[in-house]
PDB file of N, CA and C in Angstrom:
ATOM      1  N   UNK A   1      34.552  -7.972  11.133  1.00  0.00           N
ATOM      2  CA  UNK A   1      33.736  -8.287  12.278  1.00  0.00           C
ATOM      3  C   UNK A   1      32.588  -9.180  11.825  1.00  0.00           C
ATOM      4  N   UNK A   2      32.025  -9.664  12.467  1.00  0.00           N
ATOM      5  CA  UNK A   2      31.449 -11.165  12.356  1.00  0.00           C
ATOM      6  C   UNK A   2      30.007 -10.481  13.078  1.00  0.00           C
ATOM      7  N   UNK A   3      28.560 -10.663  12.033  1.00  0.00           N
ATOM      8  CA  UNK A   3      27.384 -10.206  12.806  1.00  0.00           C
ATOM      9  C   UNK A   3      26.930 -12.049  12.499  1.00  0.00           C
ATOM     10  N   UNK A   4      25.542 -11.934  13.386  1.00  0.00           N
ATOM     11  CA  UNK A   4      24.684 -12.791  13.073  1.00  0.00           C
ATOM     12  C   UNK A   4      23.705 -12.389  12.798  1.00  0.00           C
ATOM     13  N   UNK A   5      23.377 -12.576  11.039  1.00  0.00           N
ATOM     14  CA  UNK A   5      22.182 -12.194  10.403  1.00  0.00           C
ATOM     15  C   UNK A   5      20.900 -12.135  11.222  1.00  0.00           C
ATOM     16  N   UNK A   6      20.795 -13.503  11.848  1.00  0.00           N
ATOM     17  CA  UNK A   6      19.159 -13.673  12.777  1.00  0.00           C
ATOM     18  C   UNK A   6      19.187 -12.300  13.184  1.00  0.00           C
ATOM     19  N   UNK A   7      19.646 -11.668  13.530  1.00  0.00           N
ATOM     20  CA  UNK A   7      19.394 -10.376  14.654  1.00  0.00           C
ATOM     21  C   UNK A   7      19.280  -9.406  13.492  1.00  0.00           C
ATOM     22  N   UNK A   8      19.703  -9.224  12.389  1.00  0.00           N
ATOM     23  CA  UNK A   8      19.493  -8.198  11.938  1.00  0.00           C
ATOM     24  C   UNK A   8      18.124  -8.590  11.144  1.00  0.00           C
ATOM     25  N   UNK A   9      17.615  -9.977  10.943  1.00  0.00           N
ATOM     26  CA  UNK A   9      16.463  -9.766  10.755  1.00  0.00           C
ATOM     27  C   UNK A   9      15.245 -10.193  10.953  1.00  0.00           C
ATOM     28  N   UNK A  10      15.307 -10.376  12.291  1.00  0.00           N
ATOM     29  CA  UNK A  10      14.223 -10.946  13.274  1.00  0.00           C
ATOM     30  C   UNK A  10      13.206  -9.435  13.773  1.00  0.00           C
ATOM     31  N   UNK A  11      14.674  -8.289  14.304  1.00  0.00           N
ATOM     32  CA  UNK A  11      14.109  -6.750  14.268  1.00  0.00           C
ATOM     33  C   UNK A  11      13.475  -6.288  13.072  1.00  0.00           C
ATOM     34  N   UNK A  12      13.996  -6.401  12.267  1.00  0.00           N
ATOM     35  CA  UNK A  12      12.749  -5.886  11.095  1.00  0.00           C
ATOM     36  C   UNK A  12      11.575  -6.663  10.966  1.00  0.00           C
ATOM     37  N   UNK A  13      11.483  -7.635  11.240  1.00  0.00           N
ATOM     38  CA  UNK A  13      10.317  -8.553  10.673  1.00  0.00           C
ATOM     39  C   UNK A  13       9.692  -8.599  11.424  1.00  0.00           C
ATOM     40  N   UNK A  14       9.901  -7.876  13.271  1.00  0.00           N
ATOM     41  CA  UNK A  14       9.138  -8.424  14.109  1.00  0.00           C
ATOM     42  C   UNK A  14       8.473  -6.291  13.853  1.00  0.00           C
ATOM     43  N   UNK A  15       9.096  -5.949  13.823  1.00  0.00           N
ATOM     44  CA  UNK A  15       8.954  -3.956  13.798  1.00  0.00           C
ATOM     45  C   UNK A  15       7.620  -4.024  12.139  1.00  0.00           C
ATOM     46  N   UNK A  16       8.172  -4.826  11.316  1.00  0.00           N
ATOM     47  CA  UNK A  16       7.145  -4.828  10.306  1.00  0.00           C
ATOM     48  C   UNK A  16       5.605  -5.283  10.122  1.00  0.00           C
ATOM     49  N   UNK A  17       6.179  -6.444  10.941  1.00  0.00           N
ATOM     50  CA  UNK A  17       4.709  -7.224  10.814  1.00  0.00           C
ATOM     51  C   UNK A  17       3.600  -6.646  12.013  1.00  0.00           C
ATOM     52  N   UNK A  18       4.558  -6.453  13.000  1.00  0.00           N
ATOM     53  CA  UNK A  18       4.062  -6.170  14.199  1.00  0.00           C
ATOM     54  C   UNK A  18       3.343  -4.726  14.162  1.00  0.00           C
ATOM     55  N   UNK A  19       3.791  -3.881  13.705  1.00  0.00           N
ATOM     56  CA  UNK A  19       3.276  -2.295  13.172  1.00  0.00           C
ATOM     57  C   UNK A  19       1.838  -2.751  12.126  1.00  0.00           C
ATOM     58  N   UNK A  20       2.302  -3.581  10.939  1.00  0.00           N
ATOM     59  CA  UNK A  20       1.329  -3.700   9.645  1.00  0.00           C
ATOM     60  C   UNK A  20      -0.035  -4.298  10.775  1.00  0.00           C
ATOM     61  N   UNK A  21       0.063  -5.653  11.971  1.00  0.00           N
ATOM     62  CA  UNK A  21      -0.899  -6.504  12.568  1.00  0.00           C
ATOM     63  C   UNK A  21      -1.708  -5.195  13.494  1.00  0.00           C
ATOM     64  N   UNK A  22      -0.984  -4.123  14.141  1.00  0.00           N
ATOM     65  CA  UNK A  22      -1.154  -3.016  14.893  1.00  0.00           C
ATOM     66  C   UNK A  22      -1.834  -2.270  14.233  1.00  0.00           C
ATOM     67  N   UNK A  23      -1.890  -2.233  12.840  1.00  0.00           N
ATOM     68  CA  UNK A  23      -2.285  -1.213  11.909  1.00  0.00           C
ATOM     69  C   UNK A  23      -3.745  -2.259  11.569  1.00  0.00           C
ATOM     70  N   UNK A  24      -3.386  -3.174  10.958  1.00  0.00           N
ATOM     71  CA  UNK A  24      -4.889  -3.665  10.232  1.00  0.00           C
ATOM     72  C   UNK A  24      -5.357  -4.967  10.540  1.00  0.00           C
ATOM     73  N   UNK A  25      -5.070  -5.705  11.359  1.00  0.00           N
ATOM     74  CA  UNK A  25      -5.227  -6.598  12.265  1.00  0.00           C
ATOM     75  C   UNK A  25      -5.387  -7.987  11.804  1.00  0.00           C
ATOM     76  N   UNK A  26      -6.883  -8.822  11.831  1.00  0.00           N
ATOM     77  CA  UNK A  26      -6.657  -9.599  10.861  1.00  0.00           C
ATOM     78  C   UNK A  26      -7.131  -9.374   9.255  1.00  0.00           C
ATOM     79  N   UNK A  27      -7.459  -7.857   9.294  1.00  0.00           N
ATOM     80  CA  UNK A  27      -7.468  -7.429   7.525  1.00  0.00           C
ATOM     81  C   UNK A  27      -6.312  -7.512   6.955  1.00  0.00           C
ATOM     82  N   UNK A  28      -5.688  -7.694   7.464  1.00  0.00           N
ATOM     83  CA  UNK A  28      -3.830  -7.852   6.524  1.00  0.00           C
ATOM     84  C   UNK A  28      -3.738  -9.319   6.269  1.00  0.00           C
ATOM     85  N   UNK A  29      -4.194  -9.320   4.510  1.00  0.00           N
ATOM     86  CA  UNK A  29      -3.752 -11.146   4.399  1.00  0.00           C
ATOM     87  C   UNK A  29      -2.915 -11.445   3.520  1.00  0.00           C
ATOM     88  N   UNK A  30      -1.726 -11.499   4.545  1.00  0.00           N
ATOM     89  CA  UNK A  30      -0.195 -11.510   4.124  1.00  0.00           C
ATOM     90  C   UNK A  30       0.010 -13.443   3.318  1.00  0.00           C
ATOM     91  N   UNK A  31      -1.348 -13.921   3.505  1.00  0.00           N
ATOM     92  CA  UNK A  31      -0.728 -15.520   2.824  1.00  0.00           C
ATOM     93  C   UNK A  31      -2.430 -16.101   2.338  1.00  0.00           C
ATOM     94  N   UNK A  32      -2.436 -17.254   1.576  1.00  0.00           N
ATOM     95  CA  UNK A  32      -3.730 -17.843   1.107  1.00  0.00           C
ATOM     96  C   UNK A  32      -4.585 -18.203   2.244  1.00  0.00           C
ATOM     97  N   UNK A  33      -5.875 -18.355   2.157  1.00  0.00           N
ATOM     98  CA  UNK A  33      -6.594 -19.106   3.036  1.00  0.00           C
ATOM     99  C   UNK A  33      -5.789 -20.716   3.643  1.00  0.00           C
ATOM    100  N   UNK A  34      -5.471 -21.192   2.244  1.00  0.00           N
ATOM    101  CA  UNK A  34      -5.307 -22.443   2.863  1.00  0.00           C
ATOM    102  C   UNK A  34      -3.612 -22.087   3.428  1.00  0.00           C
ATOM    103  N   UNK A  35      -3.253 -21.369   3.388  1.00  0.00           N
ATOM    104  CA  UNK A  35      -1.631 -20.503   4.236  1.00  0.00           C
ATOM    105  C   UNK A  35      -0.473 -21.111   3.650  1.00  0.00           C
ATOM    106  N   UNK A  36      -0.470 -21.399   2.418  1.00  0.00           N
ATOM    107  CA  UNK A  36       0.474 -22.430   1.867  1.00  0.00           C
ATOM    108  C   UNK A  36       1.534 -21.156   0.448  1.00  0.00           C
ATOM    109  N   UNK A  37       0.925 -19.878   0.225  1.00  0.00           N
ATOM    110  CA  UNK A  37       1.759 -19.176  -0.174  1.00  0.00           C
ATOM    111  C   UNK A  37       1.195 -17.676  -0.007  1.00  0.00           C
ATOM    112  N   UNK A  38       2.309 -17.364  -0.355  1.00  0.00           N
ATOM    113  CA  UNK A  38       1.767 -15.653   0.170  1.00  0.00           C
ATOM    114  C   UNK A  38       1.217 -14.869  -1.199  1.00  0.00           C
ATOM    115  N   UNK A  39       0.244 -13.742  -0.407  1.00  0.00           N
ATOM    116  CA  UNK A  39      -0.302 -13.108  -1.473  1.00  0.00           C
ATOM    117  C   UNK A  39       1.194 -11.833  -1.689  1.00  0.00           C
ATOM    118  N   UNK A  40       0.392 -10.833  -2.615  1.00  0.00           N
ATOM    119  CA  UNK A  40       1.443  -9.691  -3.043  1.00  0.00           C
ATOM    120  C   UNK A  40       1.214  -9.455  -2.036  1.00  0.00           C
ATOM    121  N   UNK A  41       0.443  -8.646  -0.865  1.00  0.00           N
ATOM    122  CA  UNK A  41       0.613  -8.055   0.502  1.00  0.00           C
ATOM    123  C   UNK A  41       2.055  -8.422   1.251  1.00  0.00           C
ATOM    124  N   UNK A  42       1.930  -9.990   1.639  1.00  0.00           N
ATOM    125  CA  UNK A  42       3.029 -10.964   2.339  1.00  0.00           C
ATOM    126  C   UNK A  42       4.000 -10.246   1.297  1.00  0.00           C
ATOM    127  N   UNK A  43       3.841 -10.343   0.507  1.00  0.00           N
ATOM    128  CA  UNK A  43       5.340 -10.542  -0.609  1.00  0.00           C
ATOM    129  C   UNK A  43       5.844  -8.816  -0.322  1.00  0.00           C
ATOM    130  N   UNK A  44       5.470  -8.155  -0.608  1.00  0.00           N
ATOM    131  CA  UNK A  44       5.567  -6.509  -0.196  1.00  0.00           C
ATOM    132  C   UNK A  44       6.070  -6.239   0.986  1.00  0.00           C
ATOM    133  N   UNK A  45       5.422  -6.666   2.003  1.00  0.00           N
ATOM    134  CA  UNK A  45       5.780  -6.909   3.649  1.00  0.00           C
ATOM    135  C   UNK A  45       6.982  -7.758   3.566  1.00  0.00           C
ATOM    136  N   UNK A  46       7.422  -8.974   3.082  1.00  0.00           N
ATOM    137  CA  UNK A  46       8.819  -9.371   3.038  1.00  0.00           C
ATOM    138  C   UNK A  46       9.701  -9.141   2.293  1.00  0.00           C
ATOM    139  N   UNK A  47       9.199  -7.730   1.427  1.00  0.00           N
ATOM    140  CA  UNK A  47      10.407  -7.014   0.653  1.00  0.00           C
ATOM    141  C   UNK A  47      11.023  -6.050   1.130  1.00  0.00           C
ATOM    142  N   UNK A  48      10.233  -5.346   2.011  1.00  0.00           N
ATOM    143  CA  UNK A  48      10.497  -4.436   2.966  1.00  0.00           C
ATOM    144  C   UNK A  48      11.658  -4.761   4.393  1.00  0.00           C
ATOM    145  N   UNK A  49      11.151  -6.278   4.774  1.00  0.00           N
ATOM    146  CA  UNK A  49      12.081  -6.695   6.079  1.00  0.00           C
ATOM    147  C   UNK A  49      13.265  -6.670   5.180  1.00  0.00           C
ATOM    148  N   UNK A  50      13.556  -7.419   3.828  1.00  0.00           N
ATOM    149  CA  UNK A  50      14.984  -7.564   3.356  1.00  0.00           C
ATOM    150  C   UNK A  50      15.355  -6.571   3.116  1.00  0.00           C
ATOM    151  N   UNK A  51      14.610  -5.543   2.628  1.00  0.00           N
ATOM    152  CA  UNK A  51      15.368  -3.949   2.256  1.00  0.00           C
ATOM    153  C   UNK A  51      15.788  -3.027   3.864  1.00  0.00           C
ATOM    154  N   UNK A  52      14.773  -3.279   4.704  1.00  0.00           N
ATOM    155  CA  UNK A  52      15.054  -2.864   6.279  1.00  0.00           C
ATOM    156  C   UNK A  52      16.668  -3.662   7.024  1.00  0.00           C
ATOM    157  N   UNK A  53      16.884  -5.002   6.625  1.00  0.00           N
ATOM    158  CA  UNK A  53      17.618  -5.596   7.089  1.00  0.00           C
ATOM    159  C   UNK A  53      19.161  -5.329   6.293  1.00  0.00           C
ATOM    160  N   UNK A  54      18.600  -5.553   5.342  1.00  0.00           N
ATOM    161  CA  UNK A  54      20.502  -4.811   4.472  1.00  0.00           C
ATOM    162  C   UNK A  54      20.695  -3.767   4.523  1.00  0.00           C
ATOM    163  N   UNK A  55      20.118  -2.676   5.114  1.00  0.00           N
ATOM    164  CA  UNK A  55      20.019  -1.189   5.516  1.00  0.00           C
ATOM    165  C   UNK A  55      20.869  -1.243   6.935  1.00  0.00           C
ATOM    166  N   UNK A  56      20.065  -2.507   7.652  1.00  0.00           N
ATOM    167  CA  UNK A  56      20.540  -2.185   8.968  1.00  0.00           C
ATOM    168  C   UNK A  56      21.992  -2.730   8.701  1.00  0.00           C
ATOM    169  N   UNK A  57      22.108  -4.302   8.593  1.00  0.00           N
ATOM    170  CA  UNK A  57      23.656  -4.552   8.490  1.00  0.00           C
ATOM    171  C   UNK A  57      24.567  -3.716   7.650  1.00  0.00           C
ATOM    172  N   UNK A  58      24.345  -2.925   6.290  1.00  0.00           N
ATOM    173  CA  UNK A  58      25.030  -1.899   6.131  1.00  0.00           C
ATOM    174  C   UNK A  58      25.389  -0.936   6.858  1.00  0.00           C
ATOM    175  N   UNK A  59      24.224  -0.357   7.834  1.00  0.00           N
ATOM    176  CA  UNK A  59      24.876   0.930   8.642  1.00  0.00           C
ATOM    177  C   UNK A  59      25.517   0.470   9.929  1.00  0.00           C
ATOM    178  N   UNK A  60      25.251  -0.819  10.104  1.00  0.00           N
ATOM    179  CA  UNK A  60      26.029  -1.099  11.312  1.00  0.00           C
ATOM    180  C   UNK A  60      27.534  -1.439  11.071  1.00  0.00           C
ATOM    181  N   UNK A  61      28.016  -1.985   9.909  1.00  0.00           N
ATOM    182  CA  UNK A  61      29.042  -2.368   9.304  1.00  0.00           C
ATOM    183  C   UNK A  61      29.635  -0.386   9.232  1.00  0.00           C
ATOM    184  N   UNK A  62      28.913  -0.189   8.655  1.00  0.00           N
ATOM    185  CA  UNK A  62      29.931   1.516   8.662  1.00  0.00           C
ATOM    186  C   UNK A  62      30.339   2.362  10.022  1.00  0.00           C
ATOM    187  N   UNK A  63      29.031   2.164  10.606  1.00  0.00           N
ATOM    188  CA  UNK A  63      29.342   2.311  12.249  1.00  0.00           C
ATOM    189  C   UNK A  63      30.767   1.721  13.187  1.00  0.00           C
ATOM    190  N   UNK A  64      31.045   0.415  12.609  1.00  0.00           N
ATOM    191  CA  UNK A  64      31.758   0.011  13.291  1.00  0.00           C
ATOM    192  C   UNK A  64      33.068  -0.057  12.603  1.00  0.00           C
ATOM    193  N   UNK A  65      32.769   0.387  11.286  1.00  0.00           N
ATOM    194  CA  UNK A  65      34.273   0.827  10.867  1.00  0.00           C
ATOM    195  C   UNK A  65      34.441   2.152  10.747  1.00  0.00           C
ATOM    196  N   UNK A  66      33.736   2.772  11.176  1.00  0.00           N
ATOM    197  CA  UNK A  66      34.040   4.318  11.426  1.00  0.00           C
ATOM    198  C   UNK A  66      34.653   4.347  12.633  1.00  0.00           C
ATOM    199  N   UNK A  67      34.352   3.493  13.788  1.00  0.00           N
ATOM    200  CA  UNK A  67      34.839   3.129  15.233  1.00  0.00           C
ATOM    201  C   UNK A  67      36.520   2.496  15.126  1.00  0.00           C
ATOM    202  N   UNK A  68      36.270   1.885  14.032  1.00  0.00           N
ATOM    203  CA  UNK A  68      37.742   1.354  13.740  1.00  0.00           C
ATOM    204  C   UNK A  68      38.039  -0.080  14.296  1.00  0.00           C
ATOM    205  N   UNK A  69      37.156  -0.465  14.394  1.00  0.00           N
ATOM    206  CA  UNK A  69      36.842  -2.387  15.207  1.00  0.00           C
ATOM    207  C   UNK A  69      36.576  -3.130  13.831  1.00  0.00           C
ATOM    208  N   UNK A  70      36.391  -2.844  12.364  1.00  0.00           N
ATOM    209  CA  UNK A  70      36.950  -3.722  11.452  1.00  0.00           C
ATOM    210  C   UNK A  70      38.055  -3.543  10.655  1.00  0.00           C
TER     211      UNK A  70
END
């Protein structure tokens, strides 16, 4: 079965950032002043969407072969 990545990781990144911005607003400085690379914060926060996102396409992949549709 055929996913499209965007979706599996647009939800994490929007559930991550969006919770972390909810949580500490503009005290969260996920990139440099001049915004041209990210600090460890950013880098932590986008280790998390990739570990959230191969979590999700893994369990959805088992889901749907437990269903028997791959």
């Amino acid at each position: 079965m055929s996913y499209q990545l965007r979706v599996f990781a647009l939800v994490p990144l929007c559930l991550v950032f969006g919770l972390i911005f909810l949580l500490f607003g503009e005290r969260f400085e996920y990139r440099t002043p001049d915004h041209k690379n990210l600090t460890a914060a950013g880098w932590i926060a986008l280790a998390i969407v990739a570990a959230l996102t191969a979590m999700g396409w893994w369990w959805f992949d088992q889901q749907f072969a437990a269903l028997g549709y791959v």
